[in-house]
Protein backbone atom coordinates (compact mmCIF):
# COMPACT_ATOMS: atom_id res chain seq x y z
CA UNK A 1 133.06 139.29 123.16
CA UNK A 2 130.91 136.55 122.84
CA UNK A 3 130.36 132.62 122.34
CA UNK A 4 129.48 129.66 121.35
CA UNK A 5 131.69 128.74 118.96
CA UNK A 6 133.25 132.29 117.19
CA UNK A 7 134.37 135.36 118.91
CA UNK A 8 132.85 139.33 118.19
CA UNK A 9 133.51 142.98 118.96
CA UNK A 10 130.66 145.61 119.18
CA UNK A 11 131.49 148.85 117.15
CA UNK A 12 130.08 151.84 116.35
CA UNK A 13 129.64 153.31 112.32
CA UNK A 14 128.59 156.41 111.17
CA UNK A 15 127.22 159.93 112.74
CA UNK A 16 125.52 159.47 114.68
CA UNK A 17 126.75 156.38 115.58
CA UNK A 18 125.27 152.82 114.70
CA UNK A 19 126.41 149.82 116.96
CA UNK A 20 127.44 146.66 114.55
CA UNK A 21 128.93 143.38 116.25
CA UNK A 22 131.54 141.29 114.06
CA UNK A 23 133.64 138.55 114.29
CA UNK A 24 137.23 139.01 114.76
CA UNK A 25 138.86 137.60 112.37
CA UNK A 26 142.43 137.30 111.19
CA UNK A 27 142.39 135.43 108.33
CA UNK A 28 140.36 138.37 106.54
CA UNK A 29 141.02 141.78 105.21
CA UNK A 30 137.43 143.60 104.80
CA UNK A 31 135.66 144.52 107.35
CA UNK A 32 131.73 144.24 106.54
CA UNK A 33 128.81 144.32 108.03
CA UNK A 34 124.86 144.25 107.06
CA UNK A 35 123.06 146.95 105.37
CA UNK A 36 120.09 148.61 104.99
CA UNK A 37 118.67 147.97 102.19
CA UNK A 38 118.84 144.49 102.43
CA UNK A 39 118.07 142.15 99.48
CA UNK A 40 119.28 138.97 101.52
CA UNK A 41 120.40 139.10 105.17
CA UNK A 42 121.19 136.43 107.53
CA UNK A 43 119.39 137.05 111.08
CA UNK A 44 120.97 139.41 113.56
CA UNK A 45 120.17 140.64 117.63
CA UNK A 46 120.36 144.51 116.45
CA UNK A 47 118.97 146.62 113.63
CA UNK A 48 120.79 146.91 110.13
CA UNK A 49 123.88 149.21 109.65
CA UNK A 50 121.63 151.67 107.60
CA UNK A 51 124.15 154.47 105.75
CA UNK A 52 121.11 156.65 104.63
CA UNK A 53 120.98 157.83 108.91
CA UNK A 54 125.04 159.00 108.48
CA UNK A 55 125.84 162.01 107.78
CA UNK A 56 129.60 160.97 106.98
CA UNK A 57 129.29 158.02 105.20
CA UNK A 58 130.43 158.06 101.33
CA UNK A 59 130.09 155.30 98.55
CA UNK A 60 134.20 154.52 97.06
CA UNK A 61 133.88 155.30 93.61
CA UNK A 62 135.40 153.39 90.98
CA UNK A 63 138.12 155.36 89.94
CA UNK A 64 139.55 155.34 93.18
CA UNK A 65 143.20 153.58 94.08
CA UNK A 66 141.27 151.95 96.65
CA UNK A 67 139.11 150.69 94.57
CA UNK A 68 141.34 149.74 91.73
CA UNK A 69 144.08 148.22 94.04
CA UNK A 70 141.79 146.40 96.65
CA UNK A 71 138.91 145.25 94.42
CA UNK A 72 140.43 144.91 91.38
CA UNK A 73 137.92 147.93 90.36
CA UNK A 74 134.85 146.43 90.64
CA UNK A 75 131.59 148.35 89.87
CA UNK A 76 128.21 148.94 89.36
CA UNK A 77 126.41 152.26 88.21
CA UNK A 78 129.93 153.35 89.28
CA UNK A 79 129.84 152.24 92.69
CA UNK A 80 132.90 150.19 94.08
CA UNK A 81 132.05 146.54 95.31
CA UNK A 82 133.30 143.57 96.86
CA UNK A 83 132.12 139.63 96.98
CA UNK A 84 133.52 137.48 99.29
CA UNK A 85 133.30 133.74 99.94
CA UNK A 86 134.48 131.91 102.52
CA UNK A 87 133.82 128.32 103.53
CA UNK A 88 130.21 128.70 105.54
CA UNK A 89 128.99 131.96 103.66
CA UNK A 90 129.37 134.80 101.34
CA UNK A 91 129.10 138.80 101.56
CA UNK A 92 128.61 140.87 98.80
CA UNK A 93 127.58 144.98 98.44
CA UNK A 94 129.13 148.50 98.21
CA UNK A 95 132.39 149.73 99.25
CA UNK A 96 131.93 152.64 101.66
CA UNK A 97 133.64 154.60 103.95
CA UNK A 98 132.36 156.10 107.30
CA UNK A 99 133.40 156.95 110.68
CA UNK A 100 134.54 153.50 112.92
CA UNK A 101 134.29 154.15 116.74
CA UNK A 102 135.72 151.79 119.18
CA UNK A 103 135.09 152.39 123.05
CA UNK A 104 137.03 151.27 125.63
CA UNK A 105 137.81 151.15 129.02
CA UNK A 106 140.30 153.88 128.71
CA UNK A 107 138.91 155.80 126.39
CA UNK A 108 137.33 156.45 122.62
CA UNK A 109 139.17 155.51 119.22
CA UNK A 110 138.23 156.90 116.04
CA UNK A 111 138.92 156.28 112.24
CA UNK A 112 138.00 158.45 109.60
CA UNK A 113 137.32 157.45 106.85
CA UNK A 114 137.62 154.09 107.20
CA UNK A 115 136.64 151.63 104.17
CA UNK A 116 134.42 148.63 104.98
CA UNK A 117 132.12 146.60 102.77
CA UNK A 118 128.17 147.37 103.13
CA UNK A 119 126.74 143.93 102.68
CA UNK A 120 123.16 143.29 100.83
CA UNK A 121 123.79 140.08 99.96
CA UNK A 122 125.02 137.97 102.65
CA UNK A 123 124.54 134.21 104.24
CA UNK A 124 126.42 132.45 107.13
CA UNK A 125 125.96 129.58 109.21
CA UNK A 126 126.31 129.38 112.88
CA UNK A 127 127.46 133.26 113.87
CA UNK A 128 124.98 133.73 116.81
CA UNK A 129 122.97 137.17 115.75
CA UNK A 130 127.15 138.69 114.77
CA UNK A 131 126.03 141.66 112.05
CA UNK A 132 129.49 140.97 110.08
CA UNK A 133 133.25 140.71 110.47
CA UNK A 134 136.13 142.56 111.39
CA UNK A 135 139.36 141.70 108.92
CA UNK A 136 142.36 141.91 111.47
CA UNK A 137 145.14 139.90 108.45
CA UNK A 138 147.76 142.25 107.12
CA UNK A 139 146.18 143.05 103.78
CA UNK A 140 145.70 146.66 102.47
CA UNK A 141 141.90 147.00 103.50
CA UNK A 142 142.17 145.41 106.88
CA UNK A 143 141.54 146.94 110.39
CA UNK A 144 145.24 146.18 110.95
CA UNK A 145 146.34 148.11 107.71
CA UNK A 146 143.95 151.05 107.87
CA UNK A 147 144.59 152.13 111.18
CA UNK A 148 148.35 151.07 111.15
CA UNK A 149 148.44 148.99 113.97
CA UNK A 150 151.82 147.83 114.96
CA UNK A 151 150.64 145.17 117.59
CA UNK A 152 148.07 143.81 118.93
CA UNK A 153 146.55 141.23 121.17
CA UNK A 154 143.71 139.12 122.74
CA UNK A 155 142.13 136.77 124.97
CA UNK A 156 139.34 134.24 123.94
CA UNK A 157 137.76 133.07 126.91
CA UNK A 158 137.74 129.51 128.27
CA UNK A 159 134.44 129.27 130.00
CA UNK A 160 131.08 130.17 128.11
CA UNK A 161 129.70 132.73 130.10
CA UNK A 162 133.32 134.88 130.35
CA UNK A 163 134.36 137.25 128.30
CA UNK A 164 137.60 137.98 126.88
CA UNK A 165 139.42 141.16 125.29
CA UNK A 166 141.58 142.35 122.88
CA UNK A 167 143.93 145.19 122.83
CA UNK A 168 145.53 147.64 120.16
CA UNK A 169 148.97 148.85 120.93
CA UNK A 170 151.37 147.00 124.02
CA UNK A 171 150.05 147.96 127.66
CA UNK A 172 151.62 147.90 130.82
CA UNK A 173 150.76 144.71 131.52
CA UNK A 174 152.49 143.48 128.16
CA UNK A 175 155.73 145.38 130.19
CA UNK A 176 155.33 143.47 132.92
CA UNK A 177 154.36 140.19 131.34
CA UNK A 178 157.62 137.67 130.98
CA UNK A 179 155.37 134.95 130.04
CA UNK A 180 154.67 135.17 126.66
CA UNK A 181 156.92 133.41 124.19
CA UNK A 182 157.00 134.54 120.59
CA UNK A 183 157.36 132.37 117.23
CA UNK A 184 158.72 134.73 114.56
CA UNK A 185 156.25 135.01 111.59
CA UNK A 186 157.33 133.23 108.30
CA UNK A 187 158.71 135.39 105.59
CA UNK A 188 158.30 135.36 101.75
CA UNK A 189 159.70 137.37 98.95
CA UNK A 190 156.44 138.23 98.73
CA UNK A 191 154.63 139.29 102.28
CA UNK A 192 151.95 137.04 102.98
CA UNK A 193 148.66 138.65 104.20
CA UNK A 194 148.05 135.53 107.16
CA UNK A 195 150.11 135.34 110.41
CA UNK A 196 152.02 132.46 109.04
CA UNK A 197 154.04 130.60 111.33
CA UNK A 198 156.02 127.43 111.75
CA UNK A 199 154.58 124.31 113.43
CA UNK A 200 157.51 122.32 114.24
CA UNK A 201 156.03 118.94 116.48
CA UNK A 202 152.89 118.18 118.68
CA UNK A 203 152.20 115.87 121.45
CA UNK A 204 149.81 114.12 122.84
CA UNK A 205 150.48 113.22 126.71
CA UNK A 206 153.90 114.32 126.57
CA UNK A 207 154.67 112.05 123.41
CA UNK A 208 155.37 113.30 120.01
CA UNK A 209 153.33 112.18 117.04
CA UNK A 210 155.48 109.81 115.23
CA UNK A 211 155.61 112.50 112.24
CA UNK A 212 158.53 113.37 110.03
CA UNK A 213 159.48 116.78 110.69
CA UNK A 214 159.03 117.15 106.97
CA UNK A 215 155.45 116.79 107.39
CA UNK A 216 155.28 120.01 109.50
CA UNK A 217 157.49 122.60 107.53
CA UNK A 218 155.94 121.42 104.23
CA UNK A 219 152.05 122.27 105.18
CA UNK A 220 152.99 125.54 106.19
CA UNK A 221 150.83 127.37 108.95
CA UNK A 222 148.78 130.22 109.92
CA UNK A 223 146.59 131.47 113.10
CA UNK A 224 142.95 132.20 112.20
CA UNK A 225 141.23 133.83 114.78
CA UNK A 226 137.63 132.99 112.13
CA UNK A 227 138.29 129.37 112.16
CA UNK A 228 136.43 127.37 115.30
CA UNK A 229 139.35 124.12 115.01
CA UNK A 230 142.50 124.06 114.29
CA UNK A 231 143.21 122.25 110.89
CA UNK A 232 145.85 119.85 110.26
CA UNK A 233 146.42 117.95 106.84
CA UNK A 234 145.30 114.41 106.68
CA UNK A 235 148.61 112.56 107.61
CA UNK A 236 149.05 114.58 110.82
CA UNK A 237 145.68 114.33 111.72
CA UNK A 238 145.57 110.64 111.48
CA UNK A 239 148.37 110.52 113.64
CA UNK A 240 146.95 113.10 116.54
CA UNK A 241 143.40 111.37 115.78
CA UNK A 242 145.25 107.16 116.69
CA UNK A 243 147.18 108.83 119.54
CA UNK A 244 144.56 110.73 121.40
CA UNK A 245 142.03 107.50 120.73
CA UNK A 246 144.64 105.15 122.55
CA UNK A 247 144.60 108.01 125.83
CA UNK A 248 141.02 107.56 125.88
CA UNK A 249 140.57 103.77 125.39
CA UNK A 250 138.80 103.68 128.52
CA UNK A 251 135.55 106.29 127.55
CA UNK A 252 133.36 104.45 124.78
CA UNK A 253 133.59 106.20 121.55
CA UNK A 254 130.11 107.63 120.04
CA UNK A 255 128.82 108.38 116.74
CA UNK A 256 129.22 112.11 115.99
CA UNK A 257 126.22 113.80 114.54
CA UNK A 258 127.33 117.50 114.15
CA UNK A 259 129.87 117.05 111.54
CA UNK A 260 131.32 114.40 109.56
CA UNK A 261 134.73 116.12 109.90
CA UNK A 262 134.63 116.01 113.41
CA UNK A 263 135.04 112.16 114.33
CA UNK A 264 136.20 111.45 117.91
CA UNK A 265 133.17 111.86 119.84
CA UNK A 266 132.33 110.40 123.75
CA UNK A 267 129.77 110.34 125.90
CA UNK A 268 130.78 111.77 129.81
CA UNK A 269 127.25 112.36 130.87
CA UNK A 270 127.51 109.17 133.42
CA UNK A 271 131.39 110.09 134.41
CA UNK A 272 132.27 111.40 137.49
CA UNK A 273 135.52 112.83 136.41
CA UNK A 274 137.37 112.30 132.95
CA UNK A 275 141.22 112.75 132.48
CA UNK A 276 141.91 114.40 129.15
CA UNK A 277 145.37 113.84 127.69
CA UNK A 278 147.48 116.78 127.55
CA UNK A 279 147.92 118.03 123.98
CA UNK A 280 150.76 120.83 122.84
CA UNK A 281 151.52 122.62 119.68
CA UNK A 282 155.07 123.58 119.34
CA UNK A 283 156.16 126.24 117.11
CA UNK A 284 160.17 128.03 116.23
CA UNK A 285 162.01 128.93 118.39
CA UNK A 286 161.22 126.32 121.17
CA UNK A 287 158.12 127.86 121.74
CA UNK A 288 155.37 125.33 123.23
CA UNK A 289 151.40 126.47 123.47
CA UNK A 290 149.85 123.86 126.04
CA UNK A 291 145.99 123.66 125.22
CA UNK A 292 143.39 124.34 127.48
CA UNK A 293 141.00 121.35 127.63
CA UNK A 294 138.53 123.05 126.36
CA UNK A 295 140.74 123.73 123.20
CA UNK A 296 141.09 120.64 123.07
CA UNK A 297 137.34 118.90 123.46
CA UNK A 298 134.46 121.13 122.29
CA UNK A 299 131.16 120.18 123.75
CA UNK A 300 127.97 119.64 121.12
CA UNK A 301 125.57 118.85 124.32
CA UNK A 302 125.42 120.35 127.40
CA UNK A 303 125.00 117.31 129.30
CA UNK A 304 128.14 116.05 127.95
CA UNK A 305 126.67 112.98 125.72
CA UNK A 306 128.45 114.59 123.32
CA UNK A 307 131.86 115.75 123.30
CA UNK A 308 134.47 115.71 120.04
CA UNK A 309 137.74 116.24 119.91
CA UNK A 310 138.65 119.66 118.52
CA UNK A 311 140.55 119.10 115.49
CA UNK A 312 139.53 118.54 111.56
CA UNK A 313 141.33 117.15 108.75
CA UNK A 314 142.51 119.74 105.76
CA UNK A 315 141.67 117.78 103.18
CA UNK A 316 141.56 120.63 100.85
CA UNK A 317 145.09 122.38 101.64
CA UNK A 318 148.02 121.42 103.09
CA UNK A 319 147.99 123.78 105.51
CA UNK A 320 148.03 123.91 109.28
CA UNK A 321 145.27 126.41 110.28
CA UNK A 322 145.14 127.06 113.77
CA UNK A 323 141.54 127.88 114.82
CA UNK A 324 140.27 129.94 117.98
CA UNK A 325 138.86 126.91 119.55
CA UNK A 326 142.58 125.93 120.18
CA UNK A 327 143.10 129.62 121.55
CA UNK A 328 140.88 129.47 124.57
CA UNK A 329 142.10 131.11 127.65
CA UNK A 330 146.05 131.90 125.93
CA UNK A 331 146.56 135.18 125.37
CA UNK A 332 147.97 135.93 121.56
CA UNK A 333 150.14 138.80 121.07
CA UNK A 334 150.97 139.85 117.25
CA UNK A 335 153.83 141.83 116.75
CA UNK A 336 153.05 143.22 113.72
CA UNK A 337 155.78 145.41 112.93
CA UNK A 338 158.28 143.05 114.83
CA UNK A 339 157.27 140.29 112.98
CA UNK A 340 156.46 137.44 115.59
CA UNK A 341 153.40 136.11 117.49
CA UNK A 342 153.32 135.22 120.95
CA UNK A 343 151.32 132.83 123.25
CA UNK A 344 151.01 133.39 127.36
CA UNK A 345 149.25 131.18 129.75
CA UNK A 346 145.96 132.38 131.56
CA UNK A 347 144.57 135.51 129.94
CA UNK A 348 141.34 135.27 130.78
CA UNK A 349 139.38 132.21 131.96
């Protein structure tokens, strides 16, 4: 995996095999990456996925349950496809399916067929040469669901030139692991496709936001590992926005210029040393995730004239979206058949 500001696996699809790089993301179902041929393509490090060089890759027809159920039957000249949007882009292009090859260090794993979106008609902002995305939410068409993965787990990396992991299946260091607390997921009538969960409080050097507990269980919550901040609806924001300001009454505020949505901004460049306030998320079952501090400042300029504080208002939804920028150096277990999510201290650094 790899940084600035979003987090990637390298792949392999097809026969012979093709390396693609996507962002891992649990918020999404599809995995997708660029294709050969391409009638728009955002810029990438490595050569287009091109399924004309496979010699087991095959176009999902229409009349396919996959098809019907997953895409809602979408075709054209009886081809299956899929459009997605999300907030800084849009994929669009045939549903295929080919063989998916995953190396690791103790060993080779292999899906075939597995179904993944062949994008020729794709734009994105900010994703650092990535060739697509990697859908690891609890939908139908995701990694998760297509290879029946019961748990899971990962480690985004605090420092910029680390690297981090993830993991299918529990390991023997998950045995031997007592540090990771788990938050059961939220459950519906109806099973949501996110890795919803229940905020409960935060603080902000060791003292709770003065927010009604009302505030928390009515946003709702999920973890998305494609988000770079965490999200937190306006009144809750406000509140972590006032407290953190009055910690750092001492550093002179800046303007920010990378995005209006990010508006706590300082300038350490002539600091020896700066003392962060402490910031933790708590979550069910008495479950507390203590930040890193570099989940909880991001820095825009590498001599630190510019660093934000980590966090956006939602003033679209009133949900809590917990981004991976928040994640750094925890490891995050999902249970997926037990139906929790854990956080440990010091996965990777």
């Amino acid at each position: 995996m790899r940084q600035p500001f979003e987090f990637y696996i390298t792949v392999s699809l097809g026969t012979p095999r093709q390396d693609v790089t996507l962002l891992l993301d649990t918020g999404s179902d599809l995995t997708w990456t660029q294709c050969k041929p391409c009638l728009k393509c955002f810029e990438q490090n490595t050569p287009l996925f091109d399924p004309s060089k496979s010699s087991t890759y095959s176009v999902v027809p229409c009349e396919s349950s996959a098809c019907l159920s997953d895409f809602k039957g979408r075709c054209i000249s009886n081809k299956c496809i899929y459009r997605i949007e999300y907030v800084s882009g849009n994929s669009s292009g045939n549903v295929l399916t080919d063989r998916l090859t995953i190396t690791h260090g103790s060993g080779t794993f292999v899906k075939y067929p597995y179904i993944f979106g062949c994008g020729t008609n794709n734009s994105a902002e900010e994703i650092d040469g990535v060739t697509g995305l990697m859908g690891l939410n609890r939908n139908p068409s995701s990694f998760i669901s297509q290879t029946s993965q019961e748990y899971f787990s990962y480690c985004f990396p605090s420092s910029y030139g680390s690297t981090g992991y993830i993991t299918f299946g529990k390991t023997d260091d998950y045995i031997k692991n007592k540090f990771i607390k788990f938050t059961p997921l939220s459950t519906t009538s109806q099973q949501s496709p996110f890795y919803d969960i229940i905020v409960t409080g935060i603080t902000v050097a060791g003292k709770k936001l003065p927010v009604a507990s009302s505030e928390y269980s009515k946003s709702g919550a999920f973890i998305d590992s494609g988000s770079t901040f965490t999200t937190l609806p306006t009144s809750i924001y406000v509140a972590l926005r006032s407290a953190f300001r009055k910690q750092m009454s001492k550093y002179k505020m800046i303007k920010p210029v990378k995005s209006e949505d990010i508006d706590t901004c300082y300038d350490f460049s002539s600091y020896d040393t700066v003392v962060i306030p402490k910031i933790s998320i708590f979550f069910k079952g008495e479950v507390e995730l203590d930040l890193d501090v570099k989940g909880i400042m991001i820095v825009f300029k590498n001599d630190l004239s510019q660093v934000c504080l980590a966090f956006q208002p939602n003033t679209d939804d009133p949900y809590i979206i917990l981004g991976n920028n928040q994640l750094r150096a925890i490891e995050v277990h999902h249970d997926v058949a037990g139906g929790r999510l854990g956080f440990g201290p010091g996965g990777c650094s």
